[in-house]
PDB file of N, CA and C in Angstrom:
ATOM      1  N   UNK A   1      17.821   2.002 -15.419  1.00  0.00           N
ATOM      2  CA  UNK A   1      16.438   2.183 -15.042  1.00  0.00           C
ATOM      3  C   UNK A   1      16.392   2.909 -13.701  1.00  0.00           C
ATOM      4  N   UNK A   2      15.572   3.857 -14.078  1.00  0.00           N
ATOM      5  CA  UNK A   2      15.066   4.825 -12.422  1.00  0.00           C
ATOM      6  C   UNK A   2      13.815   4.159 -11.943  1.00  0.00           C
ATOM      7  N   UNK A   3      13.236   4.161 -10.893  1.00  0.00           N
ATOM      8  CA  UNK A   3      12.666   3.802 -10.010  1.00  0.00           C
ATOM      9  C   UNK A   3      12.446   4.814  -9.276  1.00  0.00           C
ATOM     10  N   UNK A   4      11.396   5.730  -8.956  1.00  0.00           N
ATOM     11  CA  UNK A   4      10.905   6.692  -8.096  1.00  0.00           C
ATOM     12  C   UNK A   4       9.306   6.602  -7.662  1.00  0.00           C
ATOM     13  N   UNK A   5       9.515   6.073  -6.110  1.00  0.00           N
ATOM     14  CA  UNK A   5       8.097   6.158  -5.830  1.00  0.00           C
ATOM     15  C   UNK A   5       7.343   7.470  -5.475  1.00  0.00           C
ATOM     16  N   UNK A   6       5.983   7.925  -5.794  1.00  0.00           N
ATOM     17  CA  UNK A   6       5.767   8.658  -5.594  1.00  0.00           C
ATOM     18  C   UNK A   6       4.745   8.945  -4.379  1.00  0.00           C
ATOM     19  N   UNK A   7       3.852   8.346  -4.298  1.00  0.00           N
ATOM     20  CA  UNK A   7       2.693   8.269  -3.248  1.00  0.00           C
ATOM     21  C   UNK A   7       1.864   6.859  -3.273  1.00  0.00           C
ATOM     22  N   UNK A   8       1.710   7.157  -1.880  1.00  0.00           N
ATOM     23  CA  UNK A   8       0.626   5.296  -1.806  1.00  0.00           C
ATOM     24  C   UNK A   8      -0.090   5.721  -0.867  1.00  0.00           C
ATOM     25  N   UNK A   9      -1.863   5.617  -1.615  1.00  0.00           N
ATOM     26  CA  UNK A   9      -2.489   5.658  -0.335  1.00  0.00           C
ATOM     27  C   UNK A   9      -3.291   3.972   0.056  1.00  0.00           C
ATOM     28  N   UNK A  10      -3.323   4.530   1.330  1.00  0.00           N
ATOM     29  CA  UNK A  10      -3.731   2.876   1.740  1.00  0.00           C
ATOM     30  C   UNK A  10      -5.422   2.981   2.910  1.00  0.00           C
ATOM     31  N   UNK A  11      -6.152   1.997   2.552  1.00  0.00           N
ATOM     32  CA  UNK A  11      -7.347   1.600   3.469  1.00  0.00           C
ATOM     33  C   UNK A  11      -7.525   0.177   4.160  1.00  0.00           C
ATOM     34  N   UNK A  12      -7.585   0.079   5.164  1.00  0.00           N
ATOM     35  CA  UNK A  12      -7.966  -1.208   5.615  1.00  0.00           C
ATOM     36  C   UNK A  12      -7.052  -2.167   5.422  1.00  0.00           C
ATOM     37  N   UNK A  13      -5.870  -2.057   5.577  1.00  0.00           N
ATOM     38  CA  UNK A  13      -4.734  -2.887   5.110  1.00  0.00           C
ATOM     39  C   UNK A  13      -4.056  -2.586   6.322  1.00  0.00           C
ATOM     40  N   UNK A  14      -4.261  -3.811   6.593  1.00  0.00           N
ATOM     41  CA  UNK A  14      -3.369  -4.851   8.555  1.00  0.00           C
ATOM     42  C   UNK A  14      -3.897  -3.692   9.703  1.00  0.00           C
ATOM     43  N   UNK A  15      -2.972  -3.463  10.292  1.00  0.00           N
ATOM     44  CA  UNK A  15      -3.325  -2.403  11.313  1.00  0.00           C
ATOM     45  C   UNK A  15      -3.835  -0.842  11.143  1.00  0.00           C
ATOM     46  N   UNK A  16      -3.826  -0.439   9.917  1.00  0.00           N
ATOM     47  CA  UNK A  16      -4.154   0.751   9.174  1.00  0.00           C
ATOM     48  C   UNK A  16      -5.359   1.066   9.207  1.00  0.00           C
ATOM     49  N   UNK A  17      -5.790   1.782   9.237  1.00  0.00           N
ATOM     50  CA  UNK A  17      -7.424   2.630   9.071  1.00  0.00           C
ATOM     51  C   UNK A  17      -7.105   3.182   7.834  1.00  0.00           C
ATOM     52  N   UNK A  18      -6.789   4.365   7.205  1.00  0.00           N
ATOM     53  CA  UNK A  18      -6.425   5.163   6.068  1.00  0.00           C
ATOM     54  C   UNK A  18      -5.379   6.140   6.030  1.00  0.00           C
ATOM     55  N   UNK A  19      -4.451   6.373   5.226  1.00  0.00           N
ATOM     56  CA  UNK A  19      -3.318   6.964   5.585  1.00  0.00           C
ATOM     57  C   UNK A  19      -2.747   6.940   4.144  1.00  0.00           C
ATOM     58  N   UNK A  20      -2.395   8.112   4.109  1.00  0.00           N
ATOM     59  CA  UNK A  20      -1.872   8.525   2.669  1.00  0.00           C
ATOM     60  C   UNK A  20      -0.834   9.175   2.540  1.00  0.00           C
ATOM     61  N   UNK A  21       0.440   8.776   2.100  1.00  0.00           N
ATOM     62  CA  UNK A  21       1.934   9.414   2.485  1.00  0.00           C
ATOM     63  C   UNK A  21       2.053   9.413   1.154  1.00  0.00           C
ATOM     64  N   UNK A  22       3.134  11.000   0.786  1.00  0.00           N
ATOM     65  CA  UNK A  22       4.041  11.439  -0.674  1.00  0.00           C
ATOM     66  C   UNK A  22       5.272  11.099  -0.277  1.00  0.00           C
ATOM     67  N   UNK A  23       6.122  10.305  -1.131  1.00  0.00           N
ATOM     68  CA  UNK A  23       7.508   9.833  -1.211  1.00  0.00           C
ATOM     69  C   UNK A  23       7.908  10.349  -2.342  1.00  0.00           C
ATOM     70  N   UNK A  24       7.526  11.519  -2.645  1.00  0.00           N
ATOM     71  CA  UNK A  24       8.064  12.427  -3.570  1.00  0.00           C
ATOM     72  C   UNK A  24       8.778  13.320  -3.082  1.00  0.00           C
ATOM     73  N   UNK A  25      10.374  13.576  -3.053  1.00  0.00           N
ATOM     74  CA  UNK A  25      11.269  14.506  -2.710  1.00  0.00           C
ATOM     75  C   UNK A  25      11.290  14.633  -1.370  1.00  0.00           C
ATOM     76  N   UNK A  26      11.239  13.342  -0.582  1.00  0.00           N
ATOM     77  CA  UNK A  26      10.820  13.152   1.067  1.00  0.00           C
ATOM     78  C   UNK A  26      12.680  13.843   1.314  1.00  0.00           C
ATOM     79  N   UNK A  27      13.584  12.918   0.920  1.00  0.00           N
ATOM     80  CA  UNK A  27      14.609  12.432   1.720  1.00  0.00           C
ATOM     81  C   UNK A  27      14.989  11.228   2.887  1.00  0.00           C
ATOM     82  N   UNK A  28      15.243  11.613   3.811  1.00  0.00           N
ATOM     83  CA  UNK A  28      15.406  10.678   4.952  1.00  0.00           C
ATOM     84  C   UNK A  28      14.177  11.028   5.861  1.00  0.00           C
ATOM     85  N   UNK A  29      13.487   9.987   5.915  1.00  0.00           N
ATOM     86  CA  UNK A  29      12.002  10.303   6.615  1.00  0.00           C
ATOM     87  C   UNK A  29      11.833   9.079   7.720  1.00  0.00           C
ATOM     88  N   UNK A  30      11.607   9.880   8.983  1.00  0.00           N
ATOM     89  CA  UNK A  30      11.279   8.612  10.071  1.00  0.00           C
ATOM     90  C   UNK A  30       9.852   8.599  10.192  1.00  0.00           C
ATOM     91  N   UNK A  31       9.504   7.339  10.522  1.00  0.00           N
ATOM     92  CA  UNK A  31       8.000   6.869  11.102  1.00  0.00           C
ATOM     93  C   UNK A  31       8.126   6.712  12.074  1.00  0.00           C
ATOM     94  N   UNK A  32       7.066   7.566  12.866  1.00  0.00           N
ATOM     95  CA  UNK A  32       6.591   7.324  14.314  1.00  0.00           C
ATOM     96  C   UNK A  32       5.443   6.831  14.233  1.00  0.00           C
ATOM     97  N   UNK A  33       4.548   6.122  15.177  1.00  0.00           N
ATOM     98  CA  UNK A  33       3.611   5.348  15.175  1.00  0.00           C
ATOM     99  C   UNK A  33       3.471   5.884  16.661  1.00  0.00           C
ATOM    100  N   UNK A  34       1.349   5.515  16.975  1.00  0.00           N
ATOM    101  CA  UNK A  34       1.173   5.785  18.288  1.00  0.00           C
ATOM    102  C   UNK A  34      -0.456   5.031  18.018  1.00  0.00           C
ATOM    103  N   UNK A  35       0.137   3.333  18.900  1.00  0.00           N
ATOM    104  CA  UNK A  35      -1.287   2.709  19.072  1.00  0.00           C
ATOM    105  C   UNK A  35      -2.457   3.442  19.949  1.00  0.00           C
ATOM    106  N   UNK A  36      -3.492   3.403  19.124  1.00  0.00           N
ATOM    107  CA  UNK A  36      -4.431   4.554  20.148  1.00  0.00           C
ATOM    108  C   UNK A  36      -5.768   3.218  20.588  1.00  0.00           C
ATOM    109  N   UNK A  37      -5.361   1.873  20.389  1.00  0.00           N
ATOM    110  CA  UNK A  37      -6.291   1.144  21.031  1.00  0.00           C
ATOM    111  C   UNK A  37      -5.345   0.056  22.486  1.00  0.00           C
ATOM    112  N   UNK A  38      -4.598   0.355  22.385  1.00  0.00           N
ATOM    113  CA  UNK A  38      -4.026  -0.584  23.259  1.00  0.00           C
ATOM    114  C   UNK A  38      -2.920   0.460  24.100  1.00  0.00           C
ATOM    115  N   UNK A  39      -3.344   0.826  25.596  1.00  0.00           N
ATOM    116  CA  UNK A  39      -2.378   1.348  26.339  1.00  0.00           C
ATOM    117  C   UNK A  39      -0.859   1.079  26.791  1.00  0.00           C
ATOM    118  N   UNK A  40      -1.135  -0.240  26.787  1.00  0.00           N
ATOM    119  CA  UNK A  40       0.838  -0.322  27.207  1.00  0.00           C
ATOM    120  C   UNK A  40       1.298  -0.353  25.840  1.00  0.00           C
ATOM    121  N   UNK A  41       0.920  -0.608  24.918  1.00  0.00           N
ATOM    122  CA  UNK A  41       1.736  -0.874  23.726  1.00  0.00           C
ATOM    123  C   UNK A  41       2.208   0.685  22.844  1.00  0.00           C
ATOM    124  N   UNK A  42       1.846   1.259  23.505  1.00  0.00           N
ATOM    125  CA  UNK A  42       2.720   2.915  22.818  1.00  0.00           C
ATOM    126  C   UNK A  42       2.521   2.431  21.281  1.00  0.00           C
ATOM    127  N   UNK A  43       3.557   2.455  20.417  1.00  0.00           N
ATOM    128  CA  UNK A  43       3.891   2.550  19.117  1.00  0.00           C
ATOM    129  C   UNK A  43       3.577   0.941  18.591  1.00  0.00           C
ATOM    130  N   UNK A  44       3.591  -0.167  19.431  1.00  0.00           N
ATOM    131  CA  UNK A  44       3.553  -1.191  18.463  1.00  0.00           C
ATOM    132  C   UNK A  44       2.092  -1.320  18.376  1.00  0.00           C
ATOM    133  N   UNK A  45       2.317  -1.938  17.046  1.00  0.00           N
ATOM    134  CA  UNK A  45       0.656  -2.356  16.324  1.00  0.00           C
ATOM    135  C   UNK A  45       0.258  -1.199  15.760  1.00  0.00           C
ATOM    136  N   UNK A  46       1.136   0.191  15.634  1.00  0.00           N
ATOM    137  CA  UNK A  46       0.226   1.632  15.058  1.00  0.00           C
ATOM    138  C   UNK A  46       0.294   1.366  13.723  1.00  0.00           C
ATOM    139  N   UNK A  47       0.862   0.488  13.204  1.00  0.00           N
ATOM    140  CA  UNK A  47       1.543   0.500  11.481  1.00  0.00           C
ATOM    141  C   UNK A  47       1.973   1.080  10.635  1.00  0.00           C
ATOM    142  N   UNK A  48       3.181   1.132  11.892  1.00  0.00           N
ATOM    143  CA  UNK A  48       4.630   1.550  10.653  1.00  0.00           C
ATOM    144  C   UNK A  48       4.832   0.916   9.834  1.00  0.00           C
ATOM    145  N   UNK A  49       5.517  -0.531   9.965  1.00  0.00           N
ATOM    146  CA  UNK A  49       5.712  -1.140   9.298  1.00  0.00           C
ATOM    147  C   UNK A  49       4.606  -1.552   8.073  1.00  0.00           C
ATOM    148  N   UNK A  50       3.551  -1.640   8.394  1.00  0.00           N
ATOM    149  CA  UNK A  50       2.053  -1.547   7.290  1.00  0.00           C
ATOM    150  C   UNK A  50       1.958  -0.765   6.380  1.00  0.00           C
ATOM    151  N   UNK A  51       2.774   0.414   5.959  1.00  0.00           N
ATOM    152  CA  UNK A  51       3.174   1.415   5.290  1.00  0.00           C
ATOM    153  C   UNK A  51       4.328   0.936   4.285  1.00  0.00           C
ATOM    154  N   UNK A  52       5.714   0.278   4.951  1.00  0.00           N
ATOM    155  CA  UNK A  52       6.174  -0.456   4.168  1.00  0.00           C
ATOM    156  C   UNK A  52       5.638  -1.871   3.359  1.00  0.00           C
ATOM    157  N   UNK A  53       4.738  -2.229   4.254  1.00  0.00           N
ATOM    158  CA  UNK A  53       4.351  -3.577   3.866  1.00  0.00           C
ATOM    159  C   UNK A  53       3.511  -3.523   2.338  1.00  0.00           C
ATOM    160  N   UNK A  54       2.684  -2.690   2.582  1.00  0.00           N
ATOM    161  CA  UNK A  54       1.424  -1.923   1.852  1.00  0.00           C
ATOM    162  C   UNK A  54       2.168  -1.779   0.350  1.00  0.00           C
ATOM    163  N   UNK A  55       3.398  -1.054  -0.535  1.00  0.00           N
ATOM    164  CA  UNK A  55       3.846  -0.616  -0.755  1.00  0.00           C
ATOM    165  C   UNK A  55       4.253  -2.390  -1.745  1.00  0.00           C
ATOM    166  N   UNK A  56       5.301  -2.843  -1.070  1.00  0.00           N
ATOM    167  CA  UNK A  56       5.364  -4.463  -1.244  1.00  0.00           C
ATOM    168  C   UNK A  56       3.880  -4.888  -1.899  1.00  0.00           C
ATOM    169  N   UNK A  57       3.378  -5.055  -1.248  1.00  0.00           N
ATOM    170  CA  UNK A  57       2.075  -5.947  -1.278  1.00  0.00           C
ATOM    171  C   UNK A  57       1.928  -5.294  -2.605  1.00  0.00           C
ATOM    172  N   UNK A  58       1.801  -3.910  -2.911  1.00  0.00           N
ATOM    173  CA  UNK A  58       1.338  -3.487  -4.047  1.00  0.00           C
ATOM    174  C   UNK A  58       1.283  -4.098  -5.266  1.00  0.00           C
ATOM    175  N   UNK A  59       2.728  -4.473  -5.135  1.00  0.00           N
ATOM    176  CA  UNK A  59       3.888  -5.088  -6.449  1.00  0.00           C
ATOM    177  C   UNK A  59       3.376  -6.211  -6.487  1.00  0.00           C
ATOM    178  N   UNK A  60       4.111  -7.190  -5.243  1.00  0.00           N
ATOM    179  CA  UNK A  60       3.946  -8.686  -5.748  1.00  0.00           C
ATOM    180  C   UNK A  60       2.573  -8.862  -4.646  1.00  0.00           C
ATOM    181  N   UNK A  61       1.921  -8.354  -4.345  1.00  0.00           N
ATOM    182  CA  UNK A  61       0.365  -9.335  -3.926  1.00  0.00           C
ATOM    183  C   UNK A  61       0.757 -10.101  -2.447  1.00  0.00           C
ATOM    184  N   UNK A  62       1.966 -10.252  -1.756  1.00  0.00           N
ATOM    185  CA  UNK A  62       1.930 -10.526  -0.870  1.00  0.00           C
ATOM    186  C   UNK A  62       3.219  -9.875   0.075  1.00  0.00           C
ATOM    187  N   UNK A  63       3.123  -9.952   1.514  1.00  0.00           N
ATOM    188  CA  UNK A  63       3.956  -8.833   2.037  1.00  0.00           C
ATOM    189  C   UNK A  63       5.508  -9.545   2.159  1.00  0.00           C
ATOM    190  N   UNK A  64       6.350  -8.794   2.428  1.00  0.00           N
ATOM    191  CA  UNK A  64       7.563  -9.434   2.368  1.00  0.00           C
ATOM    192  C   UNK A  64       7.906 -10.641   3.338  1.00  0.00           C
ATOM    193  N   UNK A  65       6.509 -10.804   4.247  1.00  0.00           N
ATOM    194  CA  UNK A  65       6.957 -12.398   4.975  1.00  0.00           C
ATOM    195  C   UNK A  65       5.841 -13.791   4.381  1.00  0.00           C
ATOM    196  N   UNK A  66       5.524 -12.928   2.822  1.00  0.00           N
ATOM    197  CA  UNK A  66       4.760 -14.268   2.076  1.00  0.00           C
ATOM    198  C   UNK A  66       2.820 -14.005   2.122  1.00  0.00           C
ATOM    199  N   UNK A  67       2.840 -12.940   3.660  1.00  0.00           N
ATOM    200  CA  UNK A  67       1.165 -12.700   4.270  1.00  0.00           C
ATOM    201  C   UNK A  67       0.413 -12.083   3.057  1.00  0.00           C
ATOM    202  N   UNK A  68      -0.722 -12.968   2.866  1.00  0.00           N
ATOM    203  CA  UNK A  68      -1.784 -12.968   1.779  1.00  0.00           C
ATOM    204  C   UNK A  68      -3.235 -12.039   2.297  1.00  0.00           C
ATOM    205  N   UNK A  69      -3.236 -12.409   3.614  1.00  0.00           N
ATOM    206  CA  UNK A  69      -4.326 -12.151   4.309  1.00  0.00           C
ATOM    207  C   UNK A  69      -4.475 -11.000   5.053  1.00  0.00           C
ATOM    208  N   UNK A  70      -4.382  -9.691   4.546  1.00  0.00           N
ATOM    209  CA  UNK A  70      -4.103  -8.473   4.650  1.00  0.00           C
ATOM    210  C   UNK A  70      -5.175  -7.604   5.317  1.00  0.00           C
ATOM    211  N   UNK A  71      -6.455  -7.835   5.202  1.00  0.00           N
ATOM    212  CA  UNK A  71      -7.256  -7.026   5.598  1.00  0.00           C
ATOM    213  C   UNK A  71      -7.141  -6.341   7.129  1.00  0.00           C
ATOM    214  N   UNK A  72      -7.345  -5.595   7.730  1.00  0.00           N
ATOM    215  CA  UNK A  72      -7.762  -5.157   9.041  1.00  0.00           C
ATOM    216  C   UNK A  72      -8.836  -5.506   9.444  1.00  0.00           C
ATOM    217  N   UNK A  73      -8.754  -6.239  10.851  1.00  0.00           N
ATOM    218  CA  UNK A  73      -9.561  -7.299  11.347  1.00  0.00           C
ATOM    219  C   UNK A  73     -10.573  -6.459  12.030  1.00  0.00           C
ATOM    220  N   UNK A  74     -10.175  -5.471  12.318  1.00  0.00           N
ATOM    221  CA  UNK A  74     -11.002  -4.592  13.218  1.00  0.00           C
ATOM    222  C   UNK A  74     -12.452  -3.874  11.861  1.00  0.00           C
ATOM    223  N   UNK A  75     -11.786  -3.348  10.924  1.00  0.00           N
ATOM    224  CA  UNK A  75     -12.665  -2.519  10.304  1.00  0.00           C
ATOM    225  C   UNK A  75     -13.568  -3.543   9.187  1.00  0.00           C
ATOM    226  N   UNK A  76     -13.063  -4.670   8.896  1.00  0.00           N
ATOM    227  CA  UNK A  76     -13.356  -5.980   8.223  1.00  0.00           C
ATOM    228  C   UNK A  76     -14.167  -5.141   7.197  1.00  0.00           C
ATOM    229  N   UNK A  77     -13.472  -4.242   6.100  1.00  0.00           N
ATOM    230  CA  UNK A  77     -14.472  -3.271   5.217  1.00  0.00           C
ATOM    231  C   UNK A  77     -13.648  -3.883   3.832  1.00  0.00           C
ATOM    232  N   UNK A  78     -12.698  -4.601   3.437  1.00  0.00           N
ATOM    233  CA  UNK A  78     -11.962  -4.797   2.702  1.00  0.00           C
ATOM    234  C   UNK A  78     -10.796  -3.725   2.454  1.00  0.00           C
ATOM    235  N   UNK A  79      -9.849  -3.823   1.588  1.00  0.00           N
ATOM    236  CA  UNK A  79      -8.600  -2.975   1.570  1.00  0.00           C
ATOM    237  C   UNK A  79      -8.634  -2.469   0.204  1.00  0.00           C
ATOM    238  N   UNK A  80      -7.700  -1.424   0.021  1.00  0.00           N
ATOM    239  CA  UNK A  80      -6.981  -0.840  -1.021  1.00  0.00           C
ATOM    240  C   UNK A  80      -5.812  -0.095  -0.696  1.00  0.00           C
ATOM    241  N   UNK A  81      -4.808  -0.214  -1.983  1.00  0.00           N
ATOM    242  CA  UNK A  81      -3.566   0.030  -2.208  1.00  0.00           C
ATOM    243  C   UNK A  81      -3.375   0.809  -3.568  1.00  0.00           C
ATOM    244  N   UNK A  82      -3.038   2.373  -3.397  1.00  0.00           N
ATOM    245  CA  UNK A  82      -3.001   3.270  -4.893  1.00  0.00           C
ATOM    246  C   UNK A  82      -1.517   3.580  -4.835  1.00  0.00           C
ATOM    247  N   UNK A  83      -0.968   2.880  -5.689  1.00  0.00           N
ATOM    248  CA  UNK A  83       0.441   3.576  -5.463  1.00  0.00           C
ATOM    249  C   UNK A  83       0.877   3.632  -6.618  1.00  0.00           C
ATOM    250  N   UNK A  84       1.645   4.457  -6.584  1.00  0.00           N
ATOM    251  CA  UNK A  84       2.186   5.767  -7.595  1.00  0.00           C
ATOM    252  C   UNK A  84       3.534   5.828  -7.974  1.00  0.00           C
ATOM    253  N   UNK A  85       4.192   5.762  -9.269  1.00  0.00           N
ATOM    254  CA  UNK A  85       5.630   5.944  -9.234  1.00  0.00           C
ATOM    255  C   UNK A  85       5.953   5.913 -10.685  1.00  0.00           C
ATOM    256  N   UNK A  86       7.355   6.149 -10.737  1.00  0.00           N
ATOM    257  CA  UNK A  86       7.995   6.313 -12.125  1.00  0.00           C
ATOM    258  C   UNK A  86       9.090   5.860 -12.310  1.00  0.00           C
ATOM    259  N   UNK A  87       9.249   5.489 -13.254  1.00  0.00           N
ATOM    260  CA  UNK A  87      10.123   4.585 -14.270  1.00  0.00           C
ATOM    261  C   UNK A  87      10.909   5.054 -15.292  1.00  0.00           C
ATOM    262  N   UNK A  88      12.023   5.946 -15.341  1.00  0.00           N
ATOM    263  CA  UNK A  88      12.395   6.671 -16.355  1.00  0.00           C
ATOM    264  C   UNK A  88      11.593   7.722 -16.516  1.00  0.00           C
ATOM    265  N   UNK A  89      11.036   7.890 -17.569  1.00  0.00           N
ATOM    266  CA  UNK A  89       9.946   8.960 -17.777  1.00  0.00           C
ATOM    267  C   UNK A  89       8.714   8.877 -17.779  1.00  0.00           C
ATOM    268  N   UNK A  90       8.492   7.189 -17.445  1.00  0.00           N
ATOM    269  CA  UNK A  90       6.768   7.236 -17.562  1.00  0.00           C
ATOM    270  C   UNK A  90       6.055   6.927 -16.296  1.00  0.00           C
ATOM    271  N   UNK A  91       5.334   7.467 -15.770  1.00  0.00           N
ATOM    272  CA  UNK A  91       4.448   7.707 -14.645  1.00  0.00           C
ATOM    273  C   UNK A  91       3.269   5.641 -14.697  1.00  0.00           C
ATOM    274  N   UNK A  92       3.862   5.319 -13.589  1.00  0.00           N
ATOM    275  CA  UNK A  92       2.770   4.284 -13.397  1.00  0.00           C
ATOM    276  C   UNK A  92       1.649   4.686 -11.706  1.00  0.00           C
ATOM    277  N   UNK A  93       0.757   3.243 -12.365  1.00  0.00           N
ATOM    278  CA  UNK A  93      -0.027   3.594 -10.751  1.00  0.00           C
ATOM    279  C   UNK A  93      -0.894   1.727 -10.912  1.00  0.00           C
ATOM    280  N   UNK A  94      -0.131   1.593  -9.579  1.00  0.00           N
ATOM    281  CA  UNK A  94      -1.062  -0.285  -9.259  1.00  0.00           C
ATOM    282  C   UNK A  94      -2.115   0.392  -8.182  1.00  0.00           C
ATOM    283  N   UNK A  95      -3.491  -0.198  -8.334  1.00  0.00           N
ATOM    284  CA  UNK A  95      -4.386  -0.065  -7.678  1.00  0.00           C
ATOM    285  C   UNK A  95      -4.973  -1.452  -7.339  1.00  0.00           C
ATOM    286  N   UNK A  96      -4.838  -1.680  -6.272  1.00  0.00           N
ATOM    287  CA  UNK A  96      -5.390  -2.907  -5.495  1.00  0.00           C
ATOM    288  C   UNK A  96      -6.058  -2.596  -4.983  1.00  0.00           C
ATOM    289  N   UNK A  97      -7.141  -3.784  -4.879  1.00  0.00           N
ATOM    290  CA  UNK A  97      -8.151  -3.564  -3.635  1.00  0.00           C
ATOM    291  C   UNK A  97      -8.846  -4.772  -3.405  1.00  0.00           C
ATOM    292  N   UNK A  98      -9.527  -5.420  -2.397  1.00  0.00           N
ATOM    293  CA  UNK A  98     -10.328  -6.402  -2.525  1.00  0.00           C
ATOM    294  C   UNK A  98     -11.444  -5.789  -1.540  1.00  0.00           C
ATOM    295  N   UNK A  99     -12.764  -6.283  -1.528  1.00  0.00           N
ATOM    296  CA  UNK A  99     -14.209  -5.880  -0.960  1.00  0.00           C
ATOM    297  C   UNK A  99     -14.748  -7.367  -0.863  1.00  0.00           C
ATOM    298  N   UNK A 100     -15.247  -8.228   0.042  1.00  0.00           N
ATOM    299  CA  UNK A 100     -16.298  -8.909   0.500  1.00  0.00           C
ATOM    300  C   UNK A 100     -15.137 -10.076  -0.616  1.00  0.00           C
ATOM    301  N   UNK A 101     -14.176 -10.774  -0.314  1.00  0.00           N
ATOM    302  CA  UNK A 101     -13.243 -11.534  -0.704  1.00  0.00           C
ATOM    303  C   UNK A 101     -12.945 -11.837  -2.611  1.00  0.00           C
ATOM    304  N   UNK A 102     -13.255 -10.854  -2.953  1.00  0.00           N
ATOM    305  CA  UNK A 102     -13.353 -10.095  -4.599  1.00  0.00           C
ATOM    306  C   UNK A 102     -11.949  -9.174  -4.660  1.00  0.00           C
ATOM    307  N   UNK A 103     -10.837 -10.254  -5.064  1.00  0.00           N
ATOM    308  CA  UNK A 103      -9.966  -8.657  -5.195  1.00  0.00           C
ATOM    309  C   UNK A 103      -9.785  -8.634  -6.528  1.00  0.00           C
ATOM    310  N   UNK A 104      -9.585  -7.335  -6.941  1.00  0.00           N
ATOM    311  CA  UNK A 104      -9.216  -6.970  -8.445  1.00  0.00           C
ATOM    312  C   UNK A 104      -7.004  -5.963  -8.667  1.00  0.00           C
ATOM    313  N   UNK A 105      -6.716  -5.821  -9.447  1.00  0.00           N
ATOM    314  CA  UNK A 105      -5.379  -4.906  -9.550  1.00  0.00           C
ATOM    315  C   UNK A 105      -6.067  -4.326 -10.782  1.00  0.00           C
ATOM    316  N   UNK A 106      -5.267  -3.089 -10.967  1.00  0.00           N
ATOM    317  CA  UNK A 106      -5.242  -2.030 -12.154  1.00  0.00           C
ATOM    318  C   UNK A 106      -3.896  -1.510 -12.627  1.00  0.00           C
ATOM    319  N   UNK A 107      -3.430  -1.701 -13.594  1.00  0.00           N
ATOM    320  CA  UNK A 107      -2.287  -1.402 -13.844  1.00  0.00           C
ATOM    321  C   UNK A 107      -2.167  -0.124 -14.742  1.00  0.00           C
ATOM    322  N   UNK A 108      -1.423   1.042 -14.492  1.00  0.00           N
ATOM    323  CA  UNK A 108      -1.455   1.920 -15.687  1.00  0.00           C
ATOM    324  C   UNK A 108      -0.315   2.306 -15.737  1.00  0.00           C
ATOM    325  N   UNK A 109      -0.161   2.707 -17.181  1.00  0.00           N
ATOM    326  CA  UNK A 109       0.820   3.157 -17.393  1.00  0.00           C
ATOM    327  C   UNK A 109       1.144   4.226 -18.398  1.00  0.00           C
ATOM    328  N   UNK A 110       0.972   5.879 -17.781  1.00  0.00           N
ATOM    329  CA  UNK A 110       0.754   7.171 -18.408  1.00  0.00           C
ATOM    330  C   UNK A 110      -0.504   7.334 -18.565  1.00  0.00           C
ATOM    331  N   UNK A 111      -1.116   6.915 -17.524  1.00  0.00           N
ATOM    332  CA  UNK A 111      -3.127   7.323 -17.327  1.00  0.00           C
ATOM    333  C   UNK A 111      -3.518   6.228 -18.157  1.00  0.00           C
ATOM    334  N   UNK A 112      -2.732   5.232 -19.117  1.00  0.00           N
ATOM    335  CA  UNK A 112      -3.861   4.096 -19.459  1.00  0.00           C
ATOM    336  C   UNK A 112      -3.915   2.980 -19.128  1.00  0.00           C
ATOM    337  N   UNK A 113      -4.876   2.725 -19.088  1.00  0.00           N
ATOM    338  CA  UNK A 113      -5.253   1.407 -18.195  1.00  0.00           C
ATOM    339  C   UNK A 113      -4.429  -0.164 -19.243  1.00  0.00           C
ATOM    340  N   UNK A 114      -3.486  -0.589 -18.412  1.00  0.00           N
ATOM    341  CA  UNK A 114      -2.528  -1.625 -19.117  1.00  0.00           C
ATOM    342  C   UNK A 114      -2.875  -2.607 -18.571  1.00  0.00           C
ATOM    343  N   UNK A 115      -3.978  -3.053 -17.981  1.00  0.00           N
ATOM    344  CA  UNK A 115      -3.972  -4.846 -16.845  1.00  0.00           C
ATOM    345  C   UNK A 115      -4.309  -5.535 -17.679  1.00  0.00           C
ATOM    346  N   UNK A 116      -5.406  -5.536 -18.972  1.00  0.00           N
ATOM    347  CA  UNK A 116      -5.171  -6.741 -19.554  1.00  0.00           C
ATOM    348  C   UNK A 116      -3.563  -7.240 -20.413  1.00  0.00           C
ATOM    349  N   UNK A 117      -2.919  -6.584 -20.537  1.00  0.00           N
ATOM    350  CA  UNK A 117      -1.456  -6.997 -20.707  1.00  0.00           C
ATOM    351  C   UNK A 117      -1.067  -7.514 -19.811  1.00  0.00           C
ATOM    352  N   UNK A 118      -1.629  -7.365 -18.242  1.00  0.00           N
ATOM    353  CA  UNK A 118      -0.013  -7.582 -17.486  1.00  0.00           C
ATOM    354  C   UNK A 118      -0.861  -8.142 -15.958  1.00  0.00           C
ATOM    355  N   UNK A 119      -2.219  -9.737 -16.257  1.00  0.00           N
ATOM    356  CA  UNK A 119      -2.673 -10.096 -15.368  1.00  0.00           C
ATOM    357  C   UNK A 119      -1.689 -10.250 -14.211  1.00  0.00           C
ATOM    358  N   UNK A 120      -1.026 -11.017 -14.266  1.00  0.00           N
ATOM    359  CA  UNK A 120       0.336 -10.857 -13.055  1.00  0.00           C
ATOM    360  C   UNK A 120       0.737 -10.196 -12.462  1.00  0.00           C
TER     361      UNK A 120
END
């Protein structure tokens, strides 16, 4: 089995505003980060790591330290997570999102919509 991610865009998820990265044919790719609300803190809190997290969260619904409670506290607009990838030959895409404590997932798989198969 191949595994190739392709793109994830993300809203309102932890320290993030909106930000949309292709992990299609990247290679070796560094993240720089640059907090633009907090002066001594340079890079921490810009969400690097929220990019990886985001990505995680996609899959299993919570980030790799268990955190459920994802939203960005600042923009308090609810979140979403579109991410994109492939599996051998067939193209998937999980779409998360929650709005006003309502979250829903979308699962597809080759443009059709597969979530009632695969509530989990």
């Amino acid at each position: 089995m191949n595994i190739k991610f392709k793109s994830i865009d993300i809203y309102g998820f932890r320290s993030l505003n909106k930000v949309s990265v292709s992990l299609d044919n990247q290679g070796i790719v560094i993240v720089k980060g640059i907090n633009e609300y907090e002066d001594k803190a340079t890079s921490n809190g810009s969400g690097k790591s929220s990019i990886f997290e985001a990505l995680i969260y996609a899959i299993f619904e919570e980030t790799s330290s268990g955190e459920k409670d994802v939203e960005n506290r600042i923009l308090k607009d609810g979140y979403s997570i579109d991410l994109k990838f492939d599996i051998d030959n067939d193209h998937y895409r999980i779409f998360r999102q929650c709005k006003k404590d309502k979250s829903t997932v979308s699962f597809y798989k080759n443009e059709e919509d597969i979530s009632a198969r695969n509530k989990t």
